[in-house]
C-alpha atoms as a PDB file:
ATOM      1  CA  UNK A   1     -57.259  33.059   9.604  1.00  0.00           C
ATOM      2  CA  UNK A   2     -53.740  33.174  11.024  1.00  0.00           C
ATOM      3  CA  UNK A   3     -51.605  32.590   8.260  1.00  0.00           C
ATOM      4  CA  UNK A   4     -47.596  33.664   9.585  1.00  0.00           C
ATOM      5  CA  UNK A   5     -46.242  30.652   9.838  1.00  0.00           C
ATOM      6  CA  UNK A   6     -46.424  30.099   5.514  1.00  0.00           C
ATOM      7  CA  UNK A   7     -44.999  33.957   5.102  1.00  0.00           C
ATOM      8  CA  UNK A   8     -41.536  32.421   4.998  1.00  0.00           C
ATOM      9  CA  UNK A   9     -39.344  29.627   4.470  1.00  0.00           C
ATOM     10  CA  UNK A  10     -40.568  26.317   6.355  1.00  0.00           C
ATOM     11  CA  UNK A  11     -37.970  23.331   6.160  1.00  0.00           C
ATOM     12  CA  UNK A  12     -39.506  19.944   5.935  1.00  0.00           C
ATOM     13  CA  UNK A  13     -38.092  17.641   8.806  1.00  0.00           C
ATOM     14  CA  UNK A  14     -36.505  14.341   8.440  1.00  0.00           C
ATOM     15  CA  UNK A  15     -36.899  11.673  10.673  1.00  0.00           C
ATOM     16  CA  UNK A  16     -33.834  10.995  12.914  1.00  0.00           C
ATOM     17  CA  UNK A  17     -33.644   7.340  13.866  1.00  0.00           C
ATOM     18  CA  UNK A  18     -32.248   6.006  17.174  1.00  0.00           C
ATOM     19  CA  UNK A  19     -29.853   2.602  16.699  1.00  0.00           C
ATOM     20  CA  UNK A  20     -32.850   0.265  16.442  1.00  0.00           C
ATOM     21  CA  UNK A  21     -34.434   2.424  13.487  1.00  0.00           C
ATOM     22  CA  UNK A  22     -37.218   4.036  15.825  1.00  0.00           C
ATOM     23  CA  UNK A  23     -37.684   7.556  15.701  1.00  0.00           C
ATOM     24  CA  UNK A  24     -35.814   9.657  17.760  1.00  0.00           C
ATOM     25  CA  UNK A  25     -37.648  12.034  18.873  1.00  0.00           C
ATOM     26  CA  UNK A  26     -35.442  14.350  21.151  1.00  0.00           C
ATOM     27  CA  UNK A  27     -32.817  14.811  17.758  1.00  0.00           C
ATOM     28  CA  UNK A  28     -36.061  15.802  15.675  1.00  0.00           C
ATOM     29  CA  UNK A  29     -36.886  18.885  18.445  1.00  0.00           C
ATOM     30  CA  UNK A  30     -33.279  19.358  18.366  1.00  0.00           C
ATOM     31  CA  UNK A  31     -33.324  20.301  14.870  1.00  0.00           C
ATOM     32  CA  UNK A  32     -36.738  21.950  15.112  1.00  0.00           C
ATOM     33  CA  UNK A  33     -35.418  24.588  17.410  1.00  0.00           C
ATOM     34  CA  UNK A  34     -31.960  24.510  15.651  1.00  0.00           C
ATOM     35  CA  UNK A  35     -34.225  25.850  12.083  1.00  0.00           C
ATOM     36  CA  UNK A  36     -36.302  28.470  14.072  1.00  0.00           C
ATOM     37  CA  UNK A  37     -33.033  29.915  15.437  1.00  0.00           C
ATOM     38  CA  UNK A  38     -31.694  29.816  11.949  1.00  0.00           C
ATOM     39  CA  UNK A  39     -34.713  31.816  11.037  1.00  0.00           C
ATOM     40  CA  UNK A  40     -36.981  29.968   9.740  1.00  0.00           C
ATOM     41  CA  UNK A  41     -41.046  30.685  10.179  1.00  0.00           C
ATOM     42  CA  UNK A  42     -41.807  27.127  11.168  1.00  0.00           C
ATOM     43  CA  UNK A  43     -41.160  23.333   9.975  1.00  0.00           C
ATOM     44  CA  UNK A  44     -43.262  20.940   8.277  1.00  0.00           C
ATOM     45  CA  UNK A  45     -43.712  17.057   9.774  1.00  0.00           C
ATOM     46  CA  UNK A  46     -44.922  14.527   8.223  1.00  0.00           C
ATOM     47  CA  UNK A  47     -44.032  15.674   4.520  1.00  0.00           C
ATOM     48  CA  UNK A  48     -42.565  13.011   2.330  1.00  0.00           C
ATOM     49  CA  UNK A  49     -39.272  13.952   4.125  1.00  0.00           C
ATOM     50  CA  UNK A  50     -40.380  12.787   7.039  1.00  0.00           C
ATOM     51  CA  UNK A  51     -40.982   9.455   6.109  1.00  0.00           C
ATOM     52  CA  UNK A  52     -44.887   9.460   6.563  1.00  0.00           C
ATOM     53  CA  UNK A  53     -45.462   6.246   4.839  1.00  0.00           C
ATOM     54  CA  UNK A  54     -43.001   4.427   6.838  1.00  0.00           C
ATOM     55  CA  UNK A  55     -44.149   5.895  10.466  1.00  0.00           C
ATOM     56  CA  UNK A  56     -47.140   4.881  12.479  1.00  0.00           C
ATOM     57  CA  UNK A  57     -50.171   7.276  13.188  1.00  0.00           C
ATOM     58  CA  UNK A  58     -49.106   7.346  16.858  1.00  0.00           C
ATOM     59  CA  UNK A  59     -45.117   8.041  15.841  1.00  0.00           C
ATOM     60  CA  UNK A  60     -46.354  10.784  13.635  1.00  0.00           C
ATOM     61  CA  UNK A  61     -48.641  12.374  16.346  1.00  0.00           C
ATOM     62  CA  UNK A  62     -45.849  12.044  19.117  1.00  0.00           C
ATOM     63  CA  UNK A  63     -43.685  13.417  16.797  1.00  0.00           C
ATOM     64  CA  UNK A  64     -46.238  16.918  16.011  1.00  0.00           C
ATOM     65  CA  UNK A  65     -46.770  17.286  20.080  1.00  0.00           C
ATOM     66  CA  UNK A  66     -43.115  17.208  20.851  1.00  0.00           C
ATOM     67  CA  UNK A  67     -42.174  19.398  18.688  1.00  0.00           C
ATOM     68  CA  UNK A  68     -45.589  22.015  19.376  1.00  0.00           C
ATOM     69  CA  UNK A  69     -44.629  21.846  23.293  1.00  0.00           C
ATOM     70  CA  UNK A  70     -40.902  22.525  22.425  1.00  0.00           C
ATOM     71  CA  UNK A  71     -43.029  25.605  20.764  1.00  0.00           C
ATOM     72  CA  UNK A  72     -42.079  24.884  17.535  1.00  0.00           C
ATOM     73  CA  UNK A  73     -45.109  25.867  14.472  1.00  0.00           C
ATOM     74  CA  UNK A  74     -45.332  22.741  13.093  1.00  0.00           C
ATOM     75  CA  UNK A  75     -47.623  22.628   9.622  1.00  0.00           C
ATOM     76  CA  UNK A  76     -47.993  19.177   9.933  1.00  0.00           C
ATOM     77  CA  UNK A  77     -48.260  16.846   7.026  1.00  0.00           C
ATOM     78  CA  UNK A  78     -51.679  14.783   6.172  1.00  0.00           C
ATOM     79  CA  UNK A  79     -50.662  12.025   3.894  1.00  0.00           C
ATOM     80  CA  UNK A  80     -52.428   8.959   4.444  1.00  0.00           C
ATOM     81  CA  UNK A  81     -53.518   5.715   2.874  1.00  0.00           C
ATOM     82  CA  UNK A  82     -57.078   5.996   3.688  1.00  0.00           C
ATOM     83  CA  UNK A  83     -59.305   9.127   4.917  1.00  0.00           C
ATOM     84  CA  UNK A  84     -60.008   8.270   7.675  1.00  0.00           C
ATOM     85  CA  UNK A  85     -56.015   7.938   8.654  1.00  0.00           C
ATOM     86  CA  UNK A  86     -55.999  11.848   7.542  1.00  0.00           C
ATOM     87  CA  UNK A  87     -58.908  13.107   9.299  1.00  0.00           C
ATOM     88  CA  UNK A  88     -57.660  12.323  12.572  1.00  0.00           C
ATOM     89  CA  UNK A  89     -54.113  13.203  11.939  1.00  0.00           C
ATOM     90  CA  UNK A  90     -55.334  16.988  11.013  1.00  0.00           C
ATOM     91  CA  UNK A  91     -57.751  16.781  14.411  1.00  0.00           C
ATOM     92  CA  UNK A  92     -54.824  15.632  16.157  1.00  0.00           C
ATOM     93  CA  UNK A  93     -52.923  18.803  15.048  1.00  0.00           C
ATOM     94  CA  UNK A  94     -55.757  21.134  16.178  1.00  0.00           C
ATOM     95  CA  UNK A  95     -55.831  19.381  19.445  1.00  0.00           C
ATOM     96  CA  UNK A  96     -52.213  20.093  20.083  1.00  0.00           C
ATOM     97  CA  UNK A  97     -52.152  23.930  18.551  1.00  0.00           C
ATOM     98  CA  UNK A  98     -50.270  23.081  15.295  1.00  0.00           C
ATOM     99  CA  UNK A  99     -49.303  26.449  13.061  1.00  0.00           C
ATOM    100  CA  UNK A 100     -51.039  24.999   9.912  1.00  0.00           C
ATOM    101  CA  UNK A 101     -51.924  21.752   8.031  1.00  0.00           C
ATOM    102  CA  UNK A 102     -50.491  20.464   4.550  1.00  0.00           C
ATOM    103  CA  UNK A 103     -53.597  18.547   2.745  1.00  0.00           C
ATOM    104  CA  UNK A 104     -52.244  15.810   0.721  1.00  0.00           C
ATOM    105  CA  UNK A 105     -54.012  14.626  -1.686  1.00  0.00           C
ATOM    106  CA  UNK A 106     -55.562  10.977  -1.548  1.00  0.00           C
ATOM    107  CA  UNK A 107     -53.371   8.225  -2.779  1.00  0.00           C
ATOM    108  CA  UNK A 108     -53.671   4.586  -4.310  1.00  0.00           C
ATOM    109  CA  UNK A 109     -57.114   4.436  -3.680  1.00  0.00           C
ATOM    110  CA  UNK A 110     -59.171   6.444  -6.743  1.00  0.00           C
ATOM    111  CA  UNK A 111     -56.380   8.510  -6.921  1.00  0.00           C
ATOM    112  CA  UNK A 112     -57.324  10.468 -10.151  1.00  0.00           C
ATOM    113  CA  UNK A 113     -61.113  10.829  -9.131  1.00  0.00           C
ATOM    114  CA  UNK A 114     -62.026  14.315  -8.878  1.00  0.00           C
ATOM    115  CA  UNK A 115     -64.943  13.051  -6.684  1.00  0.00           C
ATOM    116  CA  UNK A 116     -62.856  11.127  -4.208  1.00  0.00           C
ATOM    117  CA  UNK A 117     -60.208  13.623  -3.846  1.00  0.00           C
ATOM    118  CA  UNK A 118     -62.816  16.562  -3.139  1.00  0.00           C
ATOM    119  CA  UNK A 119     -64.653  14.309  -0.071  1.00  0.00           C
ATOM    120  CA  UNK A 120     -60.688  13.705   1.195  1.00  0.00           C
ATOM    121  CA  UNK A 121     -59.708  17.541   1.179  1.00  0.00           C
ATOM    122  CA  UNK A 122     -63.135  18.330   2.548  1.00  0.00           C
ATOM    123  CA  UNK A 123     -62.661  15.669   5.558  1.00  0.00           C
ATOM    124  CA  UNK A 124     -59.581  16.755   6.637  1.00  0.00           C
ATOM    125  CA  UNK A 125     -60.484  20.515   6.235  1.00  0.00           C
ATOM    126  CA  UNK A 126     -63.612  19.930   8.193  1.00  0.00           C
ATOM    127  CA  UNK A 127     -61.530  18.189  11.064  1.00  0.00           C
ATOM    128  CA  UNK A 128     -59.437  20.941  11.655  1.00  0.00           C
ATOM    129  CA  UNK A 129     -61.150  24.399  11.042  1.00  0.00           C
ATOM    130  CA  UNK A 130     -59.263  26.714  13.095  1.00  0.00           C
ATOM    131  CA  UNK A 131     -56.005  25.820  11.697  1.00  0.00           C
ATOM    132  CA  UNK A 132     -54.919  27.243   8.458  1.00  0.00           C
ATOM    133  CA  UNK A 133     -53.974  24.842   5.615  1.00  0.00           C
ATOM    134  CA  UNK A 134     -52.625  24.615   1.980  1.00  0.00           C
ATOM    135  CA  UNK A 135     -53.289  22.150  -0.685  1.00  0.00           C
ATOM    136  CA  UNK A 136     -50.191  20.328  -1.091  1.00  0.00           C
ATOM    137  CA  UNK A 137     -49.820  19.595  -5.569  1.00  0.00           C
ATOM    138  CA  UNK A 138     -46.988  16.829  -6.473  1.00  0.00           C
ATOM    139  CA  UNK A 139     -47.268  14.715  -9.464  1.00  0.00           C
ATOM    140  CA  UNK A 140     -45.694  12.124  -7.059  1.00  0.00           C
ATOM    141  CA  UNK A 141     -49.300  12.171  -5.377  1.00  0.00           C
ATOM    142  CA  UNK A 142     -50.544  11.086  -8.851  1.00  0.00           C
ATOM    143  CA  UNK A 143     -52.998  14.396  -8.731  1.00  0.00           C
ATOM    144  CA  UNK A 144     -53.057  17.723  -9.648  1.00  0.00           C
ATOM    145  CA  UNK A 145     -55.643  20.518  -7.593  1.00  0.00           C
ATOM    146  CA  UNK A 146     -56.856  22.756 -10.683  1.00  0.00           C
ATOM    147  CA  UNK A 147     -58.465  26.237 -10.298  1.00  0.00           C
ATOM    148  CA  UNK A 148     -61.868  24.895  -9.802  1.00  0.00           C
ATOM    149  CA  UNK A 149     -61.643  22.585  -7.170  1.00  0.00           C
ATOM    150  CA  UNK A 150     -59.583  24.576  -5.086  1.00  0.00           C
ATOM    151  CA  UNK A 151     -62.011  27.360  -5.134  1.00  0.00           C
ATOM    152  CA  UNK A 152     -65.136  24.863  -4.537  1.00  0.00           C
ATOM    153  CA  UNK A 153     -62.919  23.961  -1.532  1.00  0.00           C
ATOM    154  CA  UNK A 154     -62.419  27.415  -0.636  1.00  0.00           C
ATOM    155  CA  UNK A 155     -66.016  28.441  -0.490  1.00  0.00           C
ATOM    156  CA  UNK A 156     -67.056  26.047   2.097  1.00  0.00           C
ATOM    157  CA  UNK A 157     -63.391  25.630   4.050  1.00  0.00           C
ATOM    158  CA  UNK A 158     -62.340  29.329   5.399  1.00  0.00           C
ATOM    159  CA  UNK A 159     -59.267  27.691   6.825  1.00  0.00           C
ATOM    160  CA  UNK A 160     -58.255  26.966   3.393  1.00  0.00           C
ATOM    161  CA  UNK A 161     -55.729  29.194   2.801  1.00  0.00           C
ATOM    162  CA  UNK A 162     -52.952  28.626  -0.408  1.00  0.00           C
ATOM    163  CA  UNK A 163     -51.716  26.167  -2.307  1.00  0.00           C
ATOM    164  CA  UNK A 164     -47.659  24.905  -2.300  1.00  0.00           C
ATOM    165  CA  UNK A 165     -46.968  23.551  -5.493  1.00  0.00           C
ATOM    166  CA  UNK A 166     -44.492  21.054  -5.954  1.00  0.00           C
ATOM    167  CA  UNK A 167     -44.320  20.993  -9.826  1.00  0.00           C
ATOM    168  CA  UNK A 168     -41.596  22.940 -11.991  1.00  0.00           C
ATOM    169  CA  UNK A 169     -42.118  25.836 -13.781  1.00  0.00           C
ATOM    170  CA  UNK A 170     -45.418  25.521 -15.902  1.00  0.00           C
ATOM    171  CA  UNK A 171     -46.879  23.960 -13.081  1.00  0.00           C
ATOM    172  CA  UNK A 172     -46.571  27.162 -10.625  1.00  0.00           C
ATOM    173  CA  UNK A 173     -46.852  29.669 -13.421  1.00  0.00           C
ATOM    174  CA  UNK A 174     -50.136  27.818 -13.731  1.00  0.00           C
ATOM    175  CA  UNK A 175     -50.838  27.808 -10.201  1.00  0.00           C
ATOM    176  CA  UNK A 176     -50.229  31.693 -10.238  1.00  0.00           C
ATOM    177  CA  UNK A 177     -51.832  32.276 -13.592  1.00  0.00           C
ATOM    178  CA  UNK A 178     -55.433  30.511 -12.003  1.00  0.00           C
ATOM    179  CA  UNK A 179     -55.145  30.585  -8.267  1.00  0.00           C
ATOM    180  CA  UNK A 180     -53.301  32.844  -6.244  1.00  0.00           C
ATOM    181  CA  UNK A 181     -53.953  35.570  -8.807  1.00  0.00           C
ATOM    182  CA  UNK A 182     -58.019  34.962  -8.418  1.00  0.00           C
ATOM    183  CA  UNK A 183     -58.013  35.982  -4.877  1.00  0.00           C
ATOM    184  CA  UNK A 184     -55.526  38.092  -3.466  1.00  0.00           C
ATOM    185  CA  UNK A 185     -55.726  36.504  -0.234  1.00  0.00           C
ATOM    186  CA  UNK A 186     -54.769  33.090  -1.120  1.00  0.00           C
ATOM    187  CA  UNK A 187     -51.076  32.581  -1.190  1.00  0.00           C
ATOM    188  CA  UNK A 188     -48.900  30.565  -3.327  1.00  0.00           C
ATOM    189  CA  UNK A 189     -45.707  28.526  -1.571  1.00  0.00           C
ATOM    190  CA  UNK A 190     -43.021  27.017  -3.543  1.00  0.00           C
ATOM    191  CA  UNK A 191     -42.399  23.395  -2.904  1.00  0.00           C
ATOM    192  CA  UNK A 192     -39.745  21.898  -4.786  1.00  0.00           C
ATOM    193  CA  UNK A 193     -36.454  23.027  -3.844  1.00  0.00           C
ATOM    194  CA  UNK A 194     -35.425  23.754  -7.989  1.00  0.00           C
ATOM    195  CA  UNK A 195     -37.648  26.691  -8.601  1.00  0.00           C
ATOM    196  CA  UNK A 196     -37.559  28.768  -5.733  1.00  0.00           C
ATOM    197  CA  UNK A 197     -36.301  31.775  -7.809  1.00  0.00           C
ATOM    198  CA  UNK A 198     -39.051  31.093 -10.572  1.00  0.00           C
ATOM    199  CA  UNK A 199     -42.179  30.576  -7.638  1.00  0.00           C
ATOM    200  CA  UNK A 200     -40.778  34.110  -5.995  1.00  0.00           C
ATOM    201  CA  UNK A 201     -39.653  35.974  -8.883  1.00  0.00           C
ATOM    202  CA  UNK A 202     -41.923  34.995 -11.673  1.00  0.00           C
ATOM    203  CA  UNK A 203     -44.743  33.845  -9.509  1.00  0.00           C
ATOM    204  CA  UNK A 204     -45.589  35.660  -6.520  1.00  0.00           C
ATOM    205  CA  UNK A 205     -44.904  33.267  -4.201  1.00  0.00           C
ATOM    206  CA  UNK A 206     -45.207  34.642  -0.260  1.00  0.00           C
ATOM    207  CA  UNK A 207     -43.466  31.281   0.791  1.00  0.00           C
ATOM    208  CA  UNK A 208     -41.289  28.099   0.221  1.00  0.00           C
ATOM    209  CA  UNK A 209     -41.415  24.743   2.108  1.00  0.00           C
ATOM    210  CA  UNK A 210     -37.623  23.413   1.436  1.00  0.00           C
ATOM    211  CA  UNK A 211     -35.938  19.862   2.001  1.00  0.00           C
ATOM    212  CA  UNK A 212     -32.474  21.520   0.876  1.00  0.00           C
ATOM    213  CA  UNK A 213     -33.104  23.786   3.624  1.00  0.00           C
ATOM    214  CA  UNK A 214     -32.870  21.530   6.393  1.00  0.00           C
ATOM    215  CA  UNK A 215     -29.852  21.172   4.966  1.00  0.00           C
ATOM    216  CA  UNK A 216     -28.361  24.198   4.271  1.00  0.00           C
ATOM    217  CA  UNK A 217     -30.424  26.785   6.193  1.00  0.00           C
ATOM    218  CA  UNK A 218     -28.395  30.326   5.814  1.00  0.00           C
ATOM    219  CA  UNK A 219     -28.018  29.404   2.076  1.00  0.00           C
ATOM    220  CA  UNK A 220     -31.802  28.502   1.643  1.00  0.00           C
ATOM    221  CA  UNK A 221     -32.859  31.845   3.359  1.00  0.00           C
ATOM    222  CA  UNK A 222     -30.777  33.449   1.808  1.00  0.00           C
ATOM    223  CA  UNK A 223     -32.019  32.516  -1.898  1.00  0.00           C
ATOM    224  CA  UNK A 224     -35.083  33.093  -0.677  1.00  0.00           C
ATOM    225  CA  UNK A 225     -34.486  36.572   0.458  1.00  0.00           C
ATOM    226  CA  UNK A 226     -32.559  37.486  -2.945  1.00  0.00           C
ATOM    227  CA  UNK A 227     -35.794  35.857  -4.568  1.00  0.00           C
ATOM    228  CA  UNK A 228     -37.752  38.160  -3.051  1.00  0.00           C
ATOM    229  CA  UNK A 229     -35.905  41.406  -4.199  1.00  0.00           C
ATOM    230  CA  UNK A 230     -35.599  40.254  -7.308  1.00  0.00           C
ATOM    231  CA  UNK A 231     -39.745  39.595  -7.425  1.00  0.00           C
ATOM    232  CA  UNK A 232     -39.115  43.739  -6.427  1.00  0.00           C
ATOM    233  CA  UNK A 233     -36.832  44.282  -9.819  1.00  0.00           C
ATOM    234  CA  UNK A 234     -33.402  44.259  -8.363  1.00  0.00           C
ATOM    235  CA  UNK A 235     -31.278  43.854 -11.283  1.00  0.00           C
ATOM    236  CA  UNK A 236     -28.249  42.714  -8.841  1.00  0.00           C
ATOM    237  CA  UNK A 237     -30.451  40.732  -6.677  1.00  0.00           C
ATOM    238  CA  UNK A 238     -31.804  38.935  -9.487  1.00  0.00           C
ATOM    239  CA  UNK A 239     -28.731  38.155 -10.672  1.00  0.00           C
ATOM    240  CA  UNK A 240     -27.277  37.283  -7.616  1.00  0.00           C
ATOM    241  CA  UNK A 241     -30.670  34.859  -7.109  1.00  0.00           C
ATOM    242  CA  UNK A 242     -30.061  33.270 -10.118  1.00  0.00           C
ATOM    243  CA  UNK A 243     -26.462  32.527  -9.295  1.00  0.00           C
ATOM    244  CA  UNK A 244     -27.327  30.939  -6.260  1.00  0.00           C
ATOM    245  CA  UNK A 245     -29.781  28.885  -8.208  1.00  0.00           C
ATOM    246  CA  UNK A 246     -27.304  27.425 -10.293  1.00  0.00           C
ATOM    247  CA  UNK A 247     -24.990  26.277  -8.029  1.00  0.00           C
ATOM    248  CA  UNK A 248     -27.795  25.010  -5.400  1.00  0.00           C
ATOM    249  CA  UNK A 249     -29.285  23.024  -8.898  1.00  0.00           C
ATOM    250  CA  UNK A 250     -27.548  19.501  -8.243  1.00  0.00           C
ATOM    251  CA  UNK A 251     -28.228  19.281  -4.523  1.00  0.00           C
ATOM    252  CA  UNK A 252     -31.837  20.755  -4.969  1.00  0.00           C
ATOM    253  CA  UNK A 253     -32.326  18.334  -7.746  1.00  0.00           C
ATOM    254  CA  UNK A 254     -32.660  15.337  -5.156  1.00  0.00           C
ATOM    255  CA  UNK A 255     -35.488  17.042  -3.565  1.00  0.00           C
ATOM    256  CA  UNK A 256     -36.893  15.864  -6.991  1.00  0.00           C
ATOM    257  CA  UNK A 257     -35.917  12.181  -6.896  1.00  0.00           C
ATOM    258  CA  UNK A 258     -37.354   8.820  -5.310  1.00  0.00           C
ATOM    259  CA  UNK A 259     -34.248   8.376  -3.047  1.00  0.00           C
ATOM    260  CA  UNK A 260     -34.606  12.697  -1.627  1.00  0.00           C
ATOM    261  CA  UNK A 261     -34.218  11.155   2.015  1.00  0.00           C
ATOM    262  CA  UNK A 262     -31.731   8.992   1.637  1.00  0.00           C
ATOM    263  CA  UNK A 263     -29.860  12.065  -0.027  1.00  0.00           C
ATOM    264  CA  UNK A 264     -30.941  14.486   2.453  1.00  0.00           C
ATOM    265  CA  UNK A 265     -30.001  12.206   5.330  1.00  0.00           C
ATOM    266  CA  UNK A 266     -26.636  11.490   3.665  1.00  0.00           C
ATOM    267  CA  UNK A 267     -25.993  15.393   3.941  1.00  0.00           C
ATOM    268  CA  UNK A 268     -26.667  15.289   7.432  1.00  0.00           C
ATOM    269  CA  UNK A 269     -24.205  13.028   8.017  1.00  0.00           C
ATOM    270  CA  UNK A 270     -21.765  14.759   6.083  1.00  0.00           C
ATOM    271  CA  UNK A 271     -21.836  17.973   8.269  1.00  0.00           C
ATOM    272  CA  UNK A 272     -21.549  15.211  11.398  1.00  0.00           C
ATOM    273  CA  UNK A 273     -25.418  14.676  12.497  1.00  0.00           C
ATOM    274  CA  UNK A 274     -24.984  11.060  13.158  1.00  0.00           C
ATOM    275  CA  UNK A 275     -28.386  10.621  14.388  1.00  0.00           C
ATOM    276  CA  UNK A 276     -29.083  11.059  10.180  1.00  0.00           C
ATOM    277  CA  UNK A 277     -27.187   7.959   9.590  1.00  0.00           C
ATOM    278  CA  UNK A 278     -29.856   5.349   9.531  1.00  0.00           C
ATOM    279  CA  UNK A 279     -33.348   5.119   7.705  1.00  0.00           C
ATOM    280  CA  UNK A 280     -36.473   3.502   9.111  1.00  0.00           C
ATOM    281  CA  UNK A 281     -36.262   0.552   6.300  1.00  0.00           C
ATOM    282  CA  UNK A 282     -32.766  -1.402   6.939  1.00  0.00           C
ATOM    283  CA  UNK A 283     -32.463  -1.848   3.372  1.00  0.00           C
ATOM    284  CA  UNK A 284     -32.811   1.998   2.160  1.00  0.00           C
ATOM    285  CA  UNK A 285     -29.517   2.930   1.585  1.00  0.00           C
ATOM    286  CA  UNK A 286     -27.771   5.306  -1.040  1.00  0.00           C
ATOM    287  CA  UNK A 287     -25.786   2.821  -3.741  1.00  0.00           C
ATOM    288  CA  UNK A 288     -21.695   3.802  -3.344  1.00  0.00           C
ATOM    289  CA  UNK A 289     -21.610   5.956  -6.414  1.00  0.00           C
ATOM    290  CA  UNK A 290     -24.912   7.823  -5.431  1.00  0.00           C
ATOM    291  CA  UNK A 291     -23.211   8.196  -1.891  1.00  0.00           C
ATOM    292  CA  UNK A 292     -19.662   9.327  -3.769  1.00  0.00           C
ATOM    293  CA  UNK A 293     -21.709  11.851  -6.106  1.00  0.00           C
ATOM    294  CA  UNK A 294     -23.789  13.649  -3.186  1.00  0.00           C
ATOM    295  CA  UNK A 295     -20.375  14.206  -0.616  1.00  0.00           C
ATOM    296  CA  UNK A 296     -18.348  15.499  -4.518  1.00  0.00           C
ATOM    297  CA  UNK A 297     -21.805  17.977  -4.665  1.00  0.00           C
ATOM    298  CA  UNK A 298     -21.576  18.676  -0.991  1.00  0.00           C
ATOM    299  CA  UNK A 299     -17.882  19.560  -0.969  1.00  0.00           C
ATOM    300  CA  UNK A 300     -17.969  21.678  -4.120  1.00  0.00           C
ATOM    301  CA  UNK A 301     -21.111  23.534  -3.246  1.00  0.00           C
ATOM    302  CA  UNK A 302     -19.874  24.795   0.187  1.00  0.00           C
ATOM    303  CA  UNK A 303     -16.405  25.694  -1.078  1.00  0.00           C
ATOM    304  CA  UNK A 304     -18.581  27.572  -3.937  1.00  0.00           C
ATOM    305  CA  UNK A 305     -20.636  29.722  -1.366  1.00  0.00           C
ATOM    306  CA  UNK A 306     -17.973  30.544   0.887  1.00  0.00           C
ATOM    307  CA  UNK A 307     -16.102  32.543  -2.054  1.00  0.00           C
ATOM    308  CA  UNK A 308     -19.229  33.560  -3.400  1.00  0.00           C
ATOM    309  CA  UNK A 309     -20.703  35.252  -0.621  1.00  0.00           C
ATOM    310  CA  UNK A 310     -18.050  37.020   0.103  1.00  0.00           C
ATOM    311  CA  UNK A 311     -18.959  39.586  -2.576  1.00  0.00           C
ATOM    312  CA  UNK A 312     -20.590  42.042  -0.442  1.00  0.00           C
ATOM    313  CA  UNK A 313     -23.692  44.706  -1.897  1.00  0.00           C
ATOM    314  CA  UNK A 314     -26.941  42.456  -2.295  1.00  0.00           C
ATOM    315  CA  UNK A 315     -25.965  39.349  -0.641  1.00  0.00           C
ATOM    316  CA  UNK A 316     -24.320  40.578   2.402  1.00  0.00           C
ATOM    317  CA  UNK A 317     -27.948  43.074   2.698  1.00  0.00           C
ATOM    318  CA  UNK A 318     -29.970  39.935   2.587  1.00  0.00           C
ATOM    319  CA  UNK A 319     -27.864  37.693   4.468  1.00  0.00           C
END
């Protein structure tokens, strides 16, 4: 099972809105092919920064086949109110040659049965078996995928391939601890943009699926690339990693929060993507302060990096 497109750092589209709040479609290839230039392995769409609650099935869909023609891997998101909703959105993406599938975990509906949400990863695994996948874990789905289920999963689903975990740092060193170190071919992505040095240097993490990163591209590659040499015991690298860290912490935090798109969009806007400046709901907005705060952690961050990266030896290797 193909699995390139999770071997490196996959940013997690937002949803670009035209004036009457409809998806625009031609700004989200735009960016799509902006990210693999930046040199990225692919892009995630429908993730939670996508908006998939707020989108139809047929917006979503339209939204995967643009961007797969444009010949753009697109792991496309499976988040859905019902099954049935999911199944066909992960047979959609095997119709149209998507690079992989993110299996979200059932929501609302028997949410913490172990039952339910077994029949709802097997569904949507079963719909698309030639297309590699990962379990997507985020408290915000109200479940956690433990060691057992996974690997029940695994038996039966080939295409099942890893696991992105969204939680901090118990919650990967646990995914490491009892997954990805049970079977050396399943891989372990980071998904939250606030522990990408733990997932690669403490965890063996392969990947990372990044909001931040749509964002700041260079800089997210680029922590993700120091990661890595650290995970090989650079002593400057991990340093270096861990610097970056630090100073990324505020602006990754919002990948953590409720309002992560209207933060993430507000960023957009800020480096002059105006096709960022409206949500889908007319009433989402950032309050003034939030909005003040973000462009005071925008403005600092960038005037941070550009003396910072000027240093030369392990970040100009891995830039």
């Amino acid at each position: 099972m193909k699995k390139d497109v999770f071997l490196g750092t996959i940013p997690a589209l937002l949803t670009p809105c035209t004036p009457d709040r409809a998806p625009d479609f031609d700004a989200l290839v735009r960016k799509g092919q902006e990210m693999m230039a930046a040199g990225m392995s692919g892009v995630v769409y429908c993730g939670s920064c996508g908006d998939w609650p707020l989108l139809t099935d047929e917006q979503r869909m339209e939204g995967v086949e643009r961007l797969t023609k444009a010949g753009v891997p697109v792991v496309v998101g499976t988040g859905a109110i019902n099954t049935k909703s999911a199944v066909a959105h992960a047979a959609h993406a095997q119709k149209v040659g998507a690079a992989g599938l993110m299996v979200i975990p059932r929501v609302l509906s028997r949410g913490l049965s172990v039952a339910a949400q077994r029949n709802h990863f097997k569904a949507i695994l079963e719909a698309a078996p030639d297309v590699p996948a990962i379990i997507y874990n985020s408290p915000y789905y109200g479940y956690s995928t433990k060691a057992d289920l996974f690997f029940a999963l695994r038996a039966e689903h080939k295409n099942l391939i890893g696991f992105k975990e969204f939680g901090g740092k118990a919650d990967l060193s646990y995914a490491a601890e009892h997954i990805t170190s049970q079977d050396d071919e399943v891989i372990l992505m980071v998904g939250v943009d606030t522990e990408v040095y733990h997932g690669f240097a403490k965890c063996g993490a392969v990947g990372a699926i990044t909001g931040i990163g749509t964002i700041f591209p260079k800089e997210a590659l680029l922590q993700v690339a120091l990661s890595r040499r650290a995970a090989e015991g650079c002593p400057e690298a991990d340093l270096r990693a861990r610097e970056l860290a630090e100073a990324f912490s505020v602006l990754a935090k919002f990948d953590e929060g409720v309002d992560l798109v209207l933060y993430f969009k507000h960023l957009m806007v800020l480096k002059g993507e105006t096709e960022y400046e409206l949500n889908i709901n007319e009433t989402d907005a950032l309050s003034r302060s939030q909005a003040k705060f973000c462009e005071a952690q925008f403005h600092q961050f960038n005037r941070w990096f550009a003396n910072w990266s000027k240093q030369g030896g392990v970040i100009a290797e891995c830039m």
